[in-house]
Protein backbone atom coordinates (compact mmCIF):
# COMPACT_ATOMS: atom_id res chain seq x y z
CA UNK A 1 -5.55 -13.91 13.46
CA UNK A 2 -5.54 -12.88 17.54
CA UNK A 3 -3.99 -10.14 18.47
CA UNK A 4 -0.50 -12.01 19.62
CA UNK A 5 -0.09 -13.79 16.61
CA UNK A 6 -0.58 -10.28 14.79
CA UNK A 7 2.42 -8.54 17.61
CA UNK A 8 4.76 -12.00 16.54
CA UNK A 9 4.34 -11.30 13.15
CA UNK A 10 5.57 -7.60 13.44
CA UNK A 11 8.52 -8.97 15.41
CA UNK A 12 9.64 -10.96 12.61
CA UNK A 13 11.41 -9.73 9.46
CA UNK A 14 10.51 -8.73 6.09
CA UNK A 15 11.93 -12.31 4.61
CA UNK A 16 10.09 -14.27 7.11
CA UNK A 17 6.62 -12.47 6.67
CA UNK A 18 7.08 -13.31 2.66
CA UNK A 19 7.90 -16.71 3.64
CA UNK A 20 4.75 -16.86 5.07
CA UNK A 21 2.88 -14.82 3.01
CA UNK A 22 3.64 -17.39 0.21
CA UNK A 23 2.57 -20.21 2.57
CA UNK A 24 -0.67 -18.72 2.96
CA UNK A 25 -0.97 -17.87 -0.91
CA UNK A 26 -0.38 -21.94 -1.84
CA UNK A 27 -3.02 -22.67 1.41
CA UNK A 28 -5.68 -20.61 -0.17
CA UNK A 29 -5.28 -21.75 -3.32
CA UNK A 30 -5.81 -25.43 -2.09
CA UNK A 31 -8.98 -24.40 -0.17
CA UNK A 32 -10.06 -22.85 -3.14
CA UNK A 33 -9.93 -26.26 -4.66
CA UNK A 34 -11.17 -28.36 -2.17
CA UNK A 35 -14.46 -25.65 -1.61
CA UNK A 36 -14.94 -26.49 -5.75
CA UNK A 37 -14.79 -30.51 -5.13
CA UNK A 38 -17.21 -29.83 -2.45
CA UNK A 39 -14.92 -30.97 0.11
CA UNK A 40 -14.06 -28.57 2.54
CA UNK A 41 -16.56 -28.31 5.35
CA UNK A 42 -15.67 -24.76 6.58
CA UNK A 43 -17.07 -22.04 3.91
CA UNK A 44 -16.20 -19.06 5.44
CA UNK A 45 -11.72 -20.60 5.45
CA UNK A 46 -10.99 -18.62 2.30
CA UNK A 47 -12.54 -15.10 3.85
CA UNK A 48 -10.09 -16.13 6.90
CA UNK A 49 -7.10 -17.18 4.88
CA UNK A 50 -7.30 -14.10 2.34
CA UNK A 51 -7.93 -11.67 5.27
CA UNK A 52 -4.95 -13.25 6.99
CA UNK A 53 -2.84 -12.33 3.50
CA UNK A 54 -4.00 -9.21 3.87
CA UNK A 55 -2.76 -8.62 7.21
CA UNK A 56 0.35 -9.83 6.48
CA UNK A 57 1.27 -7.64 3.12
CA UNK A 58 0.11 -4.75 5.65
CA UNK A 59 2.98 -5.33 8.05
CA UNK A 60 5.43 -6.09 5.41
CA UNK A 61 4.17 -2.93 3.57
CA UNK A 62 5.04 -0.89 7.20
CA UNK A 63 8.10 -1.90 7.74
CA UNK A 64 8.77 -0.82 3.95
CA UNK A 65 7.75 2.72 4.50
CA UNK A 66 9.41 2.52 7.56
CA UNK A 67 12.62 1.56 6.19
CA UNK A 68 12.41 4.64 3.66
CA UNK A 69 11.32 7.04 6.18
CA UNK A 70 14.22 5.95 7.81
CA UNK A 71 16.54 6.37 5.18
CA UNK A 72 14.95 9.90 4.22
CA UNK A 73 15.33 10.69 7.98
CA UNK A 74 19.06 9.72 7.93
CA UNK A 75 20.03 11.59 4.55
CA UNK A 76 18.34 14.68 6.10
CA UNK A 77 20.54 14.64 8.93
CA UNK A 78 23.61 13.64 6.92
CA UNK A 79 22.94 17.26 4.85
CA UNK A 80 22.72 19.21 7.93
CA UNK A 81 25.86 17.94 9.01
CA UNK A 82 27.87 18.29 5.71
CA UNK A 83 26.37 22.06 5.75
CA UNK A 84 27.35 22.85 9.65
CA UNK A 85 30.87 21.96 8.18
CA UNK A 86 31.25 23.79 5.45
CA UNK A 87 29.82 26.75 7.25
CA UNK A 88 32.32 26.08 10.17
């Protein structure tokens, strides 16, 4: 994958990126087949397509920790705030 493609994908959401994640997942495993029949031309498709998987899971695994971190972040602040009131 280029670079852009990789900067569209992290623009997308998390549903999308699975959408395409299981795309990619039923495009390897025809490869797979077609390398066994001896038809597909292009040997090195399944290091592409599984390396392509990868990158994906990687930005769907970001914005996962990002969404906790976020989450952490907010309940953080929400305790300071509750304990700046009761102090007041």
């Amino acid at each position: 994958m280029k670079k852009k493609d990789l900067q569209d994908l992290r623009a997308k959401g998390t549903e999308e990126l699975n959408k395409k994640a299981a795309e990619m997942g039923l495009e390897l495993i025809k490869v797979k087949a077609k390398l066994l029949g001896s038809k597909e031309k292009n040997l090195k498709k399944v290091k592409f397509i599984r390396r392509d998987l990868a990158q994906i899971s990687t930005i769907i695994r970001e914005k996962e920790i990002l969404k906790e971190s976020n989450r952490k972040f907010a309940k953080t602040d929400d305790d300071e705030n509750s304990t700046e009131k009761l102090e007041s």
